[in-house]
PDB file of N, CA and C in Angstrom:
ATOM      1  N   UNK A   1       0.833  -1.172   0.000  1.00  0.00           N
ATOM      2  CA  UNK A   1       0.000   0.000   0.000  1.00  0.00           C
ATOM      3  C   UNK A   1       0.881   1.239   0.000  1.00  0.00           C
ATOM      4  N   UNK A   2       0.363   2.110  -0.919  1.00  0.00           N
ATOM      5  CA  UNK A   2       1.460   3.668  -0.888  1.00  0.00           C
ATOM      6  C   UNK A   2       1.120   4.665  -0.298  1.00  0.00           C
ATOM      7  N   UNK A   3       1.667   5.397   0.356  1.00  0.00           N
ATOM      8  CA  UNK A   3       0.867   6.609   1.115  1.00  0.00           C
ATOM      9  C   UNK A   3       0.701   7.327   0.479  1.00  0.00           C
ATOM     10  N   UNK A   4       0.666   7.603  -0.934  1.00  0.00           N
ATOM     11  CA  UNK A   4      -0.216   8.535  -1.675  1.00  0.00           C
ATOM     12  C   UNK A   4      -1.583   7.725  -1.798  1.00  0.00           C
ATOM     13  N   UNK A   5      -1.831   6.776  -1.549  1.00  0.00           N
ATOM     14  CA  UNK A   5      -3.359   6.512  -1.521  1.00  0.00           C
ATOM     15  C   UNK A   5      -4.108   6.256  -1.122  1.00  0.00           C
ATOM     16  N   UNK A   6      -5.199   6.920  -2.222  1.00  0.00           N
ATOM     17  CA  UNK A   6      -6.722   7.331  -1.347  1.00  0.00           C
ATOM     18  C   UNK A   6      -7.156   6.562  -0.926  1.00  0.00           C
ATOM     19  N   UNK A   7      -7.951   7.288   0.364  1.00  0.00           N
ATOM     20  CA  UNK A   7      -8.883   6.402   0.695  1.00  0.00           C
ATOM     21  C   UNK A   7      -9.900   5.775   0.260  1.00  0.00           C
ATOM     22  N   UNK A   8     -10.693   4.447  -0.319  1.00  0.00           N
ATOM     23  CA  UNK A   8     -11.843   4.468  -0.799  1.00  0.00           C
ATOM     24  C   UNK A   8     -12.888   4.997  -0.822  1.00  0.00           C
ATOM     25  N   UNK A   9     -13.520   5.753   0.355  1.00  0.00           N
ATOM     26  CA  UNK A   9     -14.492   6.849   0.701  1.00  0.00           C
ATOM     27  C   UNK A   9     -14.074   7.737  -0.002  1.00  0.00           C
ATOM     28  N   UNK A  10     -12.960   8.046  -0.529  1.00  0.00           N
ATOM     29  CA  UNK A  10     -12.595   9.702  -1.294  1.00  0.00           C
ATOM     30  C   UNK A  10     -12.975   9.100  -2.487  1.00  0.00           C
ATOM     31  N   UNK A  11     -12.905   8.386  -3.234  1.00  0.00           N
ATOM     32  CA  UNK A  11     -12.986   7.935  -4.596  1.00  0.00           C
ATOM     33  C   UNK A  11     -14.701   7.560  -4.829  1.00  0.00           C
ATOM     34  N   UNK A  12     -14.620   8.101  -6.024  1.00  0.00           N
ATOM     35  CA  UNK A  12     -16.503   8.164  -6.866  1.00  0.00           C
ATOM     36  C   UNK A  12     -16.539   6.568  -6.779  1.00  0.00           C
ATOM     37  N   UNK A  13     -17.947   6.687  -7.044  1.00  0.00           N
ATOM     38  CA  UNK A  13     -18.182   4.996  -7.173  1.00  0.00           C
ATOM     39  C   UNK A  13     -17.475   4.354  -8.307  1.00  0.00           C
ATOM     40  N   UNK A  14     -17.428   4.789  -9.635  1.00  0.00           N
ATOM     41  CA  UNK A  14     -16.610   4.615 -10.643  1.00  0.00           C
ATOM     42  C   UNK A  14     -15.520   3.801 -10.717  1.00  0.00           C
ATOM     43  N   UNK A  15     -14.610   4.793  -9.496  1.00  0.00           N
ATOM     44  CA  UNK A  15     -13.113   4.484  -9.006  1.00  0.00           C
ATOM     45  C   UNK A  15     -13.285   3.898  -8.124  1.00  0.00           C
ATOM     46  N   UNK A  16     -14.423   3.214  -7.120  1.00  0.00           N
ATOM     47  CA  UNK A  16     -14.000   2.189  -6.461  1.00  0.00           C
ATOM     48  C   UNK A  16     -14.574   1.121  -7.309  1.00  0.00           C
ATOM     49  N   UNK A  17     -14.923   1.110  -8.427  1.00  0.00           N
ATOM     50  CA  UNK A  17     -15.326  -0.020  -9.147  1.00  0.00           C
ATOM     51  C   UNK A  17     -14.182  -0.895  -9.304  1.00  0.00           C
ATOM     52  N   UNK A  18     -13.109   0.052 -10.442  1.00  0.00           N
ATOM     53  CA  UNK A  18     -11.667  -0.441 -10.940  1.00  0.00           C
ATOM     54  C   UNK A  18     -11.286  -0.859  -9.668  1.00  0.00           C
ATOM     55  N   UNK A  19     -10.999  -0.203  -8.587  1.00  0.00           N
ATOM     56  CA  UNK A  19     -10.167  -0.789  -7.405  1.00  0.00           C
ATOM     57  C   UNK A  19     -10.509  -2.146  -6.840  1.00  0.00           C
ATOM     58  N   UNK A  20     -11.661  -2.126  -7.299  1.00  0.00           N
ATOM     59  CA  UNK A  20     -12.316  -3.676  -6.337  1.00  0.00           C
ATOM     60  C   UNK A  20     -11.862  -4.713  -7.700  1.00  0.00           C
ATOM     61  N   UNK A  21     -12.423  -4.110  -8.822  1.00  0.00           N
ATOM     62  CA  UNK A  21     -12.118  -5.102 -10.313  1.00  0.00           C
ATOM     63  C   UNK A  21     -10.701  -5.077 -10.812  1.00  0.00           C
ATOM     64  N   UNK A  22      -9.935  -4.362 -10.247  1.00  0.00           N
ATOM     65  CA  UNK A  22      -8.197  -4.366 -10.376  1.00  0.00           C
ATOM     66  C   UNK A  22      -7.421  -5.103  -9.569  1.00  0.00           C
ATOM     67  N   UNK A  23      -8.034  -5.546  -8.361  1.00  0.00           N
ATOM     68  CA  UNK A  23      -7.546  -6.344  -7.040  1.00  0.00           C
ATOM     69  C   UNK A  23      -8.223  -7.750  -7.146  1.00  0.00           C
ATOM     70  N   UNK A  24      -9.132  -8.142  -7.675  1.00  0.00           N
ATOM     71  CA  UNK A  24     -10.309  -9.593  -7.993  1.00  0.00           C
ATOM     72  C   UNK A  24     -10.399  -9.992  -9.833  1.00  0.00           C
ATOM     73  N   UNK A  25      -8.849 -10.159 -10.650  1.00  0.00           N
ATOM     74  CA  UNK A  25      -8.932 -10.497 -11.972  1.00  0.00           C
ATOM     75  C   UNK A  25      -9.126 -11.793 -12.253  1.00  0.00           C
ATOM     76  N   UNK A  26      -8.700 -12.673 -10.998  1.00  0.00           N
ATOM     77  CA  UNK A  26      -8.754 -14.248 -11.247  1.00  0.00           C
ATOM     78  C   UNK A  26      -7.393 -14.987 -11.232  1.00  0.00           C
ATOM     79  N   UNK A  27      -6.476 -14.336 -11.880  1.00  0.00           N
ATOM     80  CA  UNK A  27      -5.458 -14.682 -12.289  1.00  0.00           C
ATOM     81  C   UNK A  27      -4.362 -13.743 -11.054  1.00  0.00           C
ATOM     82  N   UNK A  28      -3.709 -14.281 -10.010  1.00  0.00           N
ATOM     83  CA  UNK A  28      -2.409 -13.431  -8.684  1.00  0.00           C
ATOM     84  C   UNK A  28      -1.931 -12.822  -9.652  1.00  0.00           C
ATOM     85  N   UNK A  29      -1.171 -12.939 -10.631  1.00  0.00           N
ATOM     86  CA  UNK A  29      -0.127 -12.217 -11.198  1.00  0.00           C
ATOM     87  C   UNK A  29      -0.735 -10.703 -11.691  1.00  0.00           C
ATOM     88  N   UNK A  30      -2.230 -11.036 -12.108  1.00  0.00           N
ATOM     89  CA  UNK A  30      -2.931 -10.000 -13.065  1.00  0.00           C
ATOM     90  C   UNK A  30      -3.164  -8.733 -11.670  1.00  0.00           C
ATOM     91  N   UNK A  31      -3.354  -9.776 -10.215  1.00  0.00           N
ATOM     92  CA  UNK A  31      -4.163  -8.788  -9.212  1.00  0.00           C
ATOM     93  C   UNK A  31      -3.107  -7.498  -8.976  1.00  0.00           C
ATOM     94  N   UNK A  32      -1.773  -8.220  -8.809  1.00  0.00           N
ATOM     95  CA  UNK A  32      -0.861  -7.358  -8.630  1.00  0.00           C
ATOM     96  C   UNK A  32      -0.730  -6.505  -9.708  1.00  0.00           C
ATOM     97  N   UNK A  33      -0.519  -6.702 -10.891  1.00  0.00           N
ATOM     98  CA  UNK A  33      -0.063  -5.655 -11.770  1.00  0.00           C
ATOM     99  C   UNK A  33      -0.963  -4.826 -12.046  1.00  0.00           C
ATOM    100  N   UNK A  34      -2.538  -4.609 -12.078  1.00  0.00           N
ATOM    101  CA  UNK A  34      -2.963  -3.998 -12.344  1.00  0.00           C
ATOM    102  C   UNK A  34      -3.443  -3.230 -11.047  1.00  0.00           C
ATOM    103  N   UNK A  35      -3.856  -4.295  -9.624  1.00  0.00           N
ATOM    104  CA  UNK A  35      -4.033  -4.036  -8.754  1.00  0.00           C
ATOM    105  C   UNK A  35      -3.419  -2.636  -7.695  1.00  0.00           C
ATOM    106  N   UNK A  36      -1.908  -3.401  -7.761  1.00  0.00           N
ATOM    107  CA  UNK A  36      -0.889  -1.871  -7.037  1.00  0.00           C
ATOM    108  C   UNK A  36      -0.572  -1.233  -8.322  1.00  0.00           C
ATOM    109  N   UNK A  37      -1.119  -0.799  -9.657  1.00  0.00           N
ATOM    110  CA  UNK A  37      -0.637   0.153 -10.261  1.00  0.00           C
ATOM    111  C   UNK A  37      -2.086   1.131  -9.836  1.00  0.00           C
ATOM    112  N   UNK A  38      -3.227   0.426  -9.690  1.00  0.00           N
ATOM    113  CA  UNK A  38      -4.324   1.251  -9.344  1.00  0.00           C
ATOM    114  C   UNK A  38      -4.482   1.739  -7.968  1.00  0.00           C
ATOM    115  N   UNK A  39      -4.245   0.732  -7.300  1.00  0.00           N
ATOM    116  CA  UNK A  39      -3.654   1.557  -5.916  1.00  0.00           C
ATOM    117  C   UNK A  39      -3.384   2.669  -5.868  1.00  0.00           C
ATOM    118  N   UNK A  40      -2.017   2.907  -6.495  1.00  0.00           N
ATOM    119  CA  UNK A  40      -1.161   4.369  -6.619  1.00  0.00           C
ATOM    120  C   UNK A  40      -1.441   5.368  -7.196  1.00  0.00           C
ATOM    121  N   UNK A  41      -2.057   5.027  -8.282  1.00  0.00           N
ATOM    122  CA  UNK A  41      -2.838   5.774  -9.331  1.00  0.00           C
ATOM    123  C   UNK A  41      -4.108   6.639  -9.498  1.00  0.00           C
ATOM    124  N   UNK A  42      -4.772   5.685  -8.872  1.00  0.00           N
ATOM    125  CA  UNK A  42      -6.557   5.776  -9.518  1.00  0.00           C
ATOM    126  C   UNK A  42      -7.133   6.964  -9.286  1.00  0.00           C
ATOM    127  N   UNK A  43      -6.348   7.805  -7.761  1.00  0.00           N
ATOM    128  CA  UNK A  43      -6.956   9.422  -8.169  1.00  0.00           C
ATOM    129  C   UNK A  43      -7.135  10.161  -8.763  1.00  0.00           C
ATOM    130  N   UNK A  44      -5.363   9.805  -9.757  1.00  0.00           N
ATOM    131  CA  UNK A  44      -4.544  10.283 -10.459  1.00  0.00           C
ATOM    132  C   UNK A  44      -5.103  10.893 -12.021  1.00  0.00           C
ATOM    133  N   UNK A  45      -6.041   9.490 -12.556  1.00  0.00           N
ATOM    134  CA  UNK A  45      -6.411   9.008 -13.761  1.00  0.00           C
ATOM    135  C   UNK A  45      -7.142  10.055 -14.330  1.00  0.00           C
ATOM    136  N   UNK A  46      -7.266   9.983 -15.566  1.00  0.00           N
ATOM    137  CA  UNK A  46      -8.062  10.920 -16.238  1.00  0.00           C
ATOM    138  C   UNK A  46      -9.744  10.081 -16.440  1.00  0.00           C
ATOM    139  N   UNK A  47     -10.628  10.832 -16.964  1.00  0.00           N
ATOM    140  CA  UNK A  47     -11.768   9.976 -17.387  1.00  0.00           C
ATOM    141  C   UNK A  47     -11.496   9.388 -18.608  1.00  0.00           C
ATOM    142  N   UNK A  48     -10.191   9.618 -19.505  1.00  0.00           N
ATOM    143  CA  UNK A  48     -10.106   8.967 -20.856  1.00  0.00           C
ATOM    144  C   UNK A  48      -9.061   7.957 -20.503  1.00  0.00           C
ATOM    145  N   UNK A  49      -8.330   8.379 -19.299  1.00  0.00           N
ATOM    146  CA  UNK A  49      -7.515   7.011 -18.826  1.00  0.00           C
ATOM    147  C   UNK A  49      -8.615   5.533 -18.280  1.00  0.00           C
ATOM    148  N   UNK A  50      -9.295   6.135 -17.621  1.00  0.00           N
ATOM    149  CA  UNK A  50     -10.681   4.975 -16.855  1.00  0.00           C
ATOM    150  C   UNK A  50     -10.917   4.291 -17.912  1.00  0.00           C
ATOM    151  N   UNK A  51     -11.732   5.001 -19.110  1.00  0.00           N
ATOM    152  CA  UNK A  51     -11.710   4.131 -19.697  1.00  0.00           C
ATOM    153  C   UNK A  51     -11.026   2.896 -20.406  1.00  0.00           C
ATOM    154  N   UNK A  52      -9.861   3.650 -20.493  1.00  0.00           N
ATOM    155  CA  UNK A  52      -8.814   2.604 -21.007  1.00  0.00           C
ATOM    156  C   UNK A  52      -8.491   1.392 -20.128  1.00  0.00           C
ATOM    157  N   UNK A  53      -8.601   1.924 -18.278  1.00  0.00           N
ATOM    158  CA  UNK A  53      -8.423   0.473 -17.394  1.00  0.00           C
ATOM    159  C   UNK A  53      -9.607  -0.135 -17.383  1.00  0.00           C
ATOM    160  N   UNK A  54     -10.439   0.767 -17.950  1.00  0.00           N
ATOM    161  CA  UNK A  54     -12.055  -0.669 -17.947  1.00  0.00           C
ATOM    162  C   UNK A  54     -12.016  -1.630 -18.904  1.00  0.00           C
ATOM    163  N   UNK A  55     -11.424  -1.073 -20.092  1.00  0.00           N
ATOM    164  CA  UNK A  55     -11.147  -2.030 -21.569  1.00  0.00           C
ATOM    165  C   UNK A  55     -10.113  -3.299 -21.413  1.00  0.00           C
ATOM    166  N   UNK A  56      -9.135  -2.995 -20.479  1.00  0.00           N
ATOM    167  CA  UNK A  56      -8.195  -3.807 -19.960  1.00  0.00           C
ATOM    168  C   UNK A  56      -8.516  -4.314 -19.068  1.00  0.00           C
ATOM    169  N   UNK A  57      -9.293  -4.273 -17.963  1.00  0.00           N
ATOM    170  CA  UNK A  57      -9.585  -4.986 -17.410  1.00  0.00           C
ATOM    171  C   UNK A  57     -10.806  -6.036 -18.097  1.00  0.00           C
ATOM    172  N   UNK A  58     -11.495  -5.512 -18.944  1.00  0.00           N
ATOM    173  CA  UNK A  58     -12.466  -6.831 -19.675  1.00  0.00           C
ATOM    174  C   UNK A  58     -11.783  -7.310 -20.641  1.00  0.00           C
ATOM    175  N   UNK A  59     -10.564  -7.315 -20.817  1.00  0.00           N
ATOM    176  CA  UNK A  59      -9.856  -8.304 -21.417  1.00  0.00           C
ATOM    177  C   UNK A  59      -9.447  -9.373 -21.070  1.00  0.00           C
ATOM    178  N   UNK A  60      -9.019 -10.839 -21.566  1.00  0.00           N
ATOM    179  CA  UNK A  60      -8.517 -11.812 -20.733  1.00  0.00           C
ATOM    180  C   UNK A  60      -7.395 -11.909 -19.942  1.00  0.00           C
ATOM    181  N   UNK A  61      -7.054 -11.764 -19.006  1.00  0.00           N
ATOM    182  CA  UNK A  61      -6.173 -12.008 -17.906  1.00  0.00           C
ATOM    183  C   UNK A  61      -4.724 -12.795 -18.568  1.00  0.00           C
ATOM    184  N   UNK A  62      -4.724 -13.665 -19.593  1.00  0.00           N
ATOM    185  CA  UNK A  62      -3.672 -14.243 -19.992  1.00  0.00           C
ATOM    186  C   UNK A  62      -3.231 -13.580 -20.781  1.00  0.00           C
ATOM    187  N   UNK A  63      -3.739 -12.844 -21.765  1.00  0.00           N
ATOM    188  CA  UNK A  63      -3.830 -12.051 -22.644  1.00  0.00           C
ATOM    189  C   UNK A  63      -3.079 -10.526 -22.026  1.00  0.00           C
ATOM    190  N   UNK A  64      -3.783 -10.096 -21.608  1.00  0.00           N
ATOM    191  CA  UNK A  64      -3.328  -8.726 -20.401  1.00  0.00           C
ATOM    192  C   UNK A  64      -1.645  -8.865 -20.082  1.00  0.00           C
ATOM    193  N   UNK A  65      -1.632 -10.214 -19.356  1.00  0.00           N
ATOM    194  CA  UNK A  65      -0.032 -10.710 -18.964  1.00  0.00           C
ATOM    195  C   UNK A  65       0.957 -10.670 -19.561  1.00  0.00           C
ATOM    196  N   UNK A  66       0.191 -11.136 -20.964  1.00  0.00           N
ATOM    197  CA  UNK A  66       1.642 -11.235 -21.739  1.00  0.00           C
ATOM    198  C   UNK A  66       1.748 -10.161 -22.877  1.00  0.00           C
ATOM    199  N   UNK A  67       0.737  -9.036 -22.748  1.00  0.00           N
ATOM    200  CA  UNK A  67       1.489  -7.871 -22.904  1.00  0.00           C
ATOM    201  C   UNK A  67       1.977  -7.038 -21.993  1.00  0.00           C
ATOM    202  N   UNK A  68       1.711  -7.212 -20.831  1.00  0.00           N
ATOM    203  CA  UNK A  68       2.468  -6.573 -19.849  1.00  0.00           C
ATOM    204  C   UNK A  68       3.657  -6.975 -19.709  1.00  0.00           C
ATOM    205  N   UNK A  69       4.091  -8.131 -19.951  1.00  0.00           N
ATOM    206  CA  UNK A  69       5.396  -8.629 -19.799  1.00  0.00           C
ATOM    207  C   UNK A  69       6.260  -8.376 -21.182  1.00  0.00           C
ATOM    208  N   UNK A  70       5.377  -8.190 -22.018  1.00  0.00           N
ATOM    209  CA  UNK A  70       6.417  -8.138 -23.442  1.00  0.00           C
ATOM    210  C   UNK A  70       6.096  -9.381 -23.979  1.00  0.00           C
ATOM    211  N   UNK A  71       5.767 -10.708 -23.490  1.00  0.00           N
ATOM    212  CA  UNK A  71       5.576 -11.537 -24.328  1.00  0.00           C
ATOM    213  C   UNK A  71       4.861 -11.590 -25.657  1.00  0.00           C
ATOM    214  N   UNK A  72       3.812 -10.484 -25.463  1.00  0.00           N
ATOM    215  CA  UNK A  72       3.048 -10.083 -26.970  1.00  0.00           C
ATOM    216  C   UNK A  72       3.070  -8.971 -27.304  1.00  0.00           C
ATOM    217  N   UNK A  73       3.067  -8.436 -28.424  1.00  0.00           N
ATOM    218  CA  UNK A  73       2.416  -7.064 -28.430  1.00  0.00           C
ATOM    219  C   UNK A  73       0.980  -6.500 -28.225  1.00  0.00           C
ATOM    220  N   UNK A  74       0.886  -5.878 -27.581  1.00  0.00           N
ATOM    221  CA  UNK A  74      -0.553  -5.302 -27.410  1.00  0.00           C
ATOM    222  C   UNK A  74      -2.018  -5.122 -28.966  1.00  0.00           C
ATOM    223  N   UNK A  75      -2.972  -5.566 -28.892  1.00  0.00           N
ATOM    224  CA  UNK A  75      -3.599  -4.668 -30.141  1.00  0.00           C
ATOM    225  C   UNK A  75      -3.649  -3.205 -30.216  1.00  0.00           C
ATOM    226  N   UNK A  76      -3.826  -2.186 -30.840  1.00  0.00           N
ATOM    227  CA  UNK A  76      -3.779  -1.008 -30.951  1.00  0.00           C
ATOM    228  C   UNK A  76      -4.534  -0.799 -29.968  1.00  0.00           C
ATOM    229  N   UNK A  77      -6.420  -0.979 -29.789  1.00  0.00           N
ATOM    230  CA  UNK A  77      -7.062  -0.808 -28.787  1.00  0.00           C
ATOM    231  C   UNK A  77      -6.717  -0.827 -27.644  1.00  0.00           C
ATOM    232  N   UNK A  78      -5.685  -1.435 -26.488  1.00  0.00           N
ATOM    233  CA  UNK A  78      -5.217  -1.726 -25.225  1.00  0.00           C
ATOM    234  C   UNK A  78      -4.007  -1.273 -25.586  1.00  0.00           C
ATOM    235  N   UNK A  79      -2.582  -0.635 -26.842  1.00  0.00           N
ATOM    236  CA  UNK A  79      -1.785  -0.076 -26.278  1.00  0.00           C
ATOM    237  C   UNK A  79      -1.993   1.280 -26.228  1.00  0.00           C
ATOM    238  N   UNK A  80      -2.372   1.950 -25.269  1.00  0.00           N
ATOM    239  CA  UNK A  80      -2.347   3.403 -25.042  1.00  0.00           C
ATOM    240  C   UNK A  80      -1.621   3.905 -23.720  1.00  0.00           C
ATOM    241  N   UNK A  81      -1.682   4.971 -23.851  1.00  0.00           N
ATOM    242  CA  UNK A  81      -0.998   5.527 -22.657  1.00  0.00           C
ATOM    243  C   UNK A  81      -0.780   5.186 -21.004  1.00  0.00           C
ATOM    244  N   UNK A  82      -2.135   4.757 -21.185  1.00  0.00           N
ATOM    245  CA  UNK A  82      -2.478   4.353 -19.714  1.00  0.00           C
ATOM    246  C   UNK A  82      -1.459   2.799 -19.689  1.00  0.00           C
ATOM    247  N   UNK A  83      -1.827   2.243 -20.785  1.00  0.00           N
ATOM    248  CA  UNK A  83      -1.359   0.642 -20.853  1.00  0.00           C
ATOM    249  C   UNK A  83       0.558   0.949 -20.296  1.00  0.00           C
ATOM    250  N   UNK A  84       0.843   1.616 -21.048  1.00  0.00           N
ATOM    251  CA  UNK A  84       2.279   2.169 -20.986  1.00  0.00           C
ATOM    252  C   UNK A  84       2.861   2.599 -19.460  1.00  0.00           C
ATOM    253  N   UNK A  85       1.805   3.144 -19.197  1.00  0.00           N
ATOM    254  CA  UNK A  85       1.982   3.410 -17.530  1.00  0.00           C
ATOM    255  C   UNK A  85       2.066   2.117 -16.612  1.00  0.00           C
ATOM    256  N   UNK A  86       1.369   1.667 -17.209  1.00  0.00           N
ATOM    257  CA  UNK A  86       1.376   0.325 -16.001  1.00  0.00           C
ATOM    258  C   UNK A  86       2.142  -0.377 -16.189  1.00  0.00           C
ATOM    259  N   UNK A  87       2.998  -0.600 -17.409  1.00  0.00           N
ATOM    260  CA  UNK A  87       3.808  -1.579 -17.815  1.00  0.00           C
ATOM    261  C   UNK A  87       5.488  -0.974 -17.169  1.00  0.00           C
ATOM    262  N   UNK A  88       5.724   0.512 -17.446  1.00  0.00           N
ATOM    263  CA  UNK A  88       6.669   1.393 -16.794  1.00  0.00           C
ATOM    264  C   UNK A  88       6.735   1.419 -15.088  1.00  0.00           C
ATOM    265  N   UNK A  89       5.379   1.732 -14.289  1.00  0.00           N
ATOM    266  CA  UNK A  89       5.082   1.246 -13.014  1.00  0.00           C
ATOM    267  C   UNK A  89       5.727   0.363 -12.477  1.00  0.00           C
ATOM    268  N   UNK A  90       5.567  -0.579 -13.532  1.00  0.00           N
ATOM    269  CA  UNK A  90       6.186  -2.116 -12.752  1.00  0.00           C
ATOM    270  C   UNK A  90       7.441  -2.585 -13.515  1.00  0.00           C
ATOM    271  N   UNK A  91       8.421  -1.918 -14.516  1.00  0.00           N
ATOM    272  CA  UNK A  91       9.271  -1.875 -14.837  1.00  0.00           C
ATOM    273  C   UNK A  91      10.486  -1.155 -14.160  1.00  0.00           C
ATOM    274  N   UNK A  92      10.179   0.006 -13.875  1.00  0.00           N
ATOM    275  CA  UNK A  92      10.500   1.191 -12.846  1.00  0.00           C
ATOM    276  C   UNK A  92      11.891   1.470 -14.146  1.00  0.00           C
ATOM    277  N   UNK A  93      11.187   1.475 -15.468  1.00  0.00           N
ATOM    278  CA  UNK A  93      12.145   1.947 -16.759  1.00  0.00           C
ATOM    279  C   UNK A  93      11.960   3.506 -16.584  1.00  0.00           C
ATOM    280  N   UNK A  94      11.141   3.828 -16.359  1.00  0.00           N
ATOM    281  CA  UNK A  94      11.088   5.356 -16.615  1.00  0.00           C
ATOM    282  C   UNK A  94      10.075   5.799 -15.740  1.00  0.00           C
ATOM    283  N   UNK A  95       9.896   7.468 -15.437  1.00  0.00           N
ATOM    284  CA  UNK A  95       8.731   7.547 -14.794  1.00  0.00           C
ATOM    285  C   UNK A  95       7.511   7.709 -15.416  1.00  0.00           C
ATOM    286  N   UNK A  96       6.525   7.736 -14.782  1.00  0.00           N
ATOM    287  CA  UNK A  96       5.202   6.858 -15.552  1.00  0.00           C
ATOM    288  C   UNK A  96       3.836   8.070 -15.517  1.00  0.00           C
ATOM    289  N   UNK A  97       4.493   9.553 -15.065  1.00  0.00           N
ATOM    290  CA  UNK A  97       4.238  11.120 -15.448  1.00  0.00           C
ATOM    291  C   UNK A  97       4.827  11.739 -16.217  1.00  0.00           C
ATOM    292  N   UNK A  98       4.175  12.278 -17.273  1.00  0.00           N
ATOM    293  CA  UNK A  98       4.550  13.473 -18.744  1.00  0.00           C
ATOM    294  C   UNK A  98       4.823  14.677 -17.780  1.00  0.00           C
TER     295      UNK A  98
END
Protein backbone atom coordinates (compact mmCIF):
# COMPACT_ATOMS: atom_id res chain seq x y z
CA UNK A 1 0.00 0.00 0.00
CA UNK A 2 1.46 3.67 -0.89
CA UNK A 3 0.87 6.61 1.11
CA UNK A 4 -0.22 8.54 -1.67
CA UNK A 5 -3.36 6.51 -1.52
CA UNK A 6 -6.72 7.33 -1.35
CA UNK A 7 -8.88 6.40 0.69
CA UNK A 8 -11.84 4.47 -0.80
CA UNK A 9 -14.49 6.85 0.70
CA UNK A 10 -12.60 9.70 -1.29
CA UNK A 11 -12.99 7.94 -4.60
CA UNK A 12 -16.50 8.16 -6.87
CA UNK A 13 -18.18 5.00 -7.17
CA UNK A 14 -16.61 4.62 -10.64
CA UNK A 15 -13.11 4.48 -9.01
CA UNK A 16 -14.00 2.19 -6.46
CA UNK A 17 -15.33 -0.02 -9.15
CA UNK A 18 -11.67 -0.44 -10.94
CA UNK A 19 -10.17 -0.79 -7.41
CA UNK A 20 -12.32 -3.68 -6.34
CA UNK A 21 -12.12 -5.10 -10.31
CA UNK A 22 -8.20 -4.37 -10.38
CA UNK A 23 -7.55 -6.34 -7.04
CA UNK A 24 -10.31 -9.59 -7.99
CA UNK A 25 -8.93 -10.50 -11.97
CA UNK A 26 -8.75 -14.25 -11.25
CA UNK A 27 -5.46 -14.68 -12.29
CA UNK A 28 -2.41 -13.43 -8.68
CA UNK A 29 -0.13 -12.22 -11.20
CA UNK A 30 -2.93 -10.00 -13.06
CA UNK A 31 -4.16 -8.79 -9.21
CA UNK A 32 -0.86 -7.36 -8.63
CA UNK A 33 -0.06 -5.66 -11.77
CA UNK A 34 -2.96 -4.00 -12.34
CA UNK A 35 -4.03 -4.04 -8.75
CA UNK A 36 -0.89 -1.87 -7.04
CA UNK A 37 -0.64 0.15 -10.26
CA UNK A 38 -4.32 1.25 -9.34
CA UNK A 39 -3.65 1.56 -5.92
CA UNK A 40 -1.16 4.37 -6.62
CA UNK A 41 -2.84 5.77 -9.33
CA UNK A 42 -6.56 5.78 -9.52
CA UNK A 43 -6.96 9.42 -8.17
CA UNK A 44 -4.54 10.28 -10.46
CA UNK A 45 -6.41 9.01 -13.76
CA UNK A 46 -8.06 10.92 -16.24
CA UNK A 47 -11.77 9.98 -17.39
CA UNK A 48 -10.11 8.97 -20.86
CA UNK A 49 -7.51 7.01 -18.83
CA UNK A 50 -10.68 4.98 -16.86
CA UNK A 51 -11.71 4.13 -19.70
CA UNK A 52 -8.81 2.60 -21.01
CA UNK A 53 -8.42 0.47 -17.39
CA UNK A 54 -12.06 -0.67 -17.95
CA UNK A 55 -11.15 -2.03 -21.57
CA UNK A 56 -8.19 -3.81 -19.96
CA UNK A 57 -9.59 -4.99 -17.41
CA UNK A 58 -12.47 -6.83 -19.68
CA UNK A 59 -9.86 -8.30 -21.42
CA UNK A 60 -8.52 -11.81 -20.73
CA UNK A 61 -6.17 -12.01 -17.91
CA UNK A 62 -3.67 -14.24 -19.99
CA UNK A 63 -3.83 -12.05 -22.64
CA UNK A 64 -3.33 -8.73 -20.40
CA UNK A 65 -0.03 -10.71 -18.96
CA UNK A 66 1.64 -11.23 -21.74
CA UNK A 67 1.49 -7.87 -22.90
CA UNK A 68 2.47 -6.57 -19.85
CA UNK A 69 5.40 -8.63 -19.80
CA UNK A 70 6.42 -8.14 -23.44
CA UNK A 71 5.58 -11.54 -24.33
CA UNK A 72 3.05 -10.08 -26.97
CA UNK A 73 2.42 -7.06 -28.43
CA UNK A 74 -0.55 -5.30 -27.41
CA UNK A 75 -3.60 -4.67 -30.14
CA UNK A 76 -3.78 -1.01 -30.95
CA UNK A 77 -7.06 -0.81 -28.79
CA UNK A 78 -5.22 -1.73 -25.22
CA UNK A 79 -1.79 -0.08 -26.28
CA UNK A 80 -2.35 3.40 -25.04
CA UNK A 81 -1.00 5.53 -22.66
CA UNK A 82 -2.48 4.35 -19.71
CA UNK A 83 -1.36 0.64 -20.85
CA UNK A 84 2.28 2.17 -20.99
CA UNK A 85 1.98 3.41 -17.53
CA UNK A 86 1.38 0.32 -16.00
CA UNK A 87 3.81 -1.58 -17.82
CA UNK A 88 6.67 1.39 -16.79
CA UNK A 89 5.08 1.25 -13.01
CA UNK A 90 6.19 -2.12 -12.75
CA UNK A 91 9.27 -1.87 -14.84
CA UNK A 92 10.50 1.19 -12.85
CA UNK A 93 12.14 1.95 -16.76
CA UNK A 94 11.09 5.36 -16.62
CA UNK A 95 8.73 7.55 -14.79
CA UNK A 96 5.20 6.86 -15.55
CA UNK A 97 4.24 11.12 -15.45
CA UNK A 98 4.55 13.47 -18.74
Amino acid sequence: MSGSQAPAAQLDARRRRIVFRSRHRGMLEMDLIMGRFIDAEIANLSDSELDDVEALLDAPDPDVFAWATGEAEPPARYDTPVFRKIVAFHSHVGPIHN
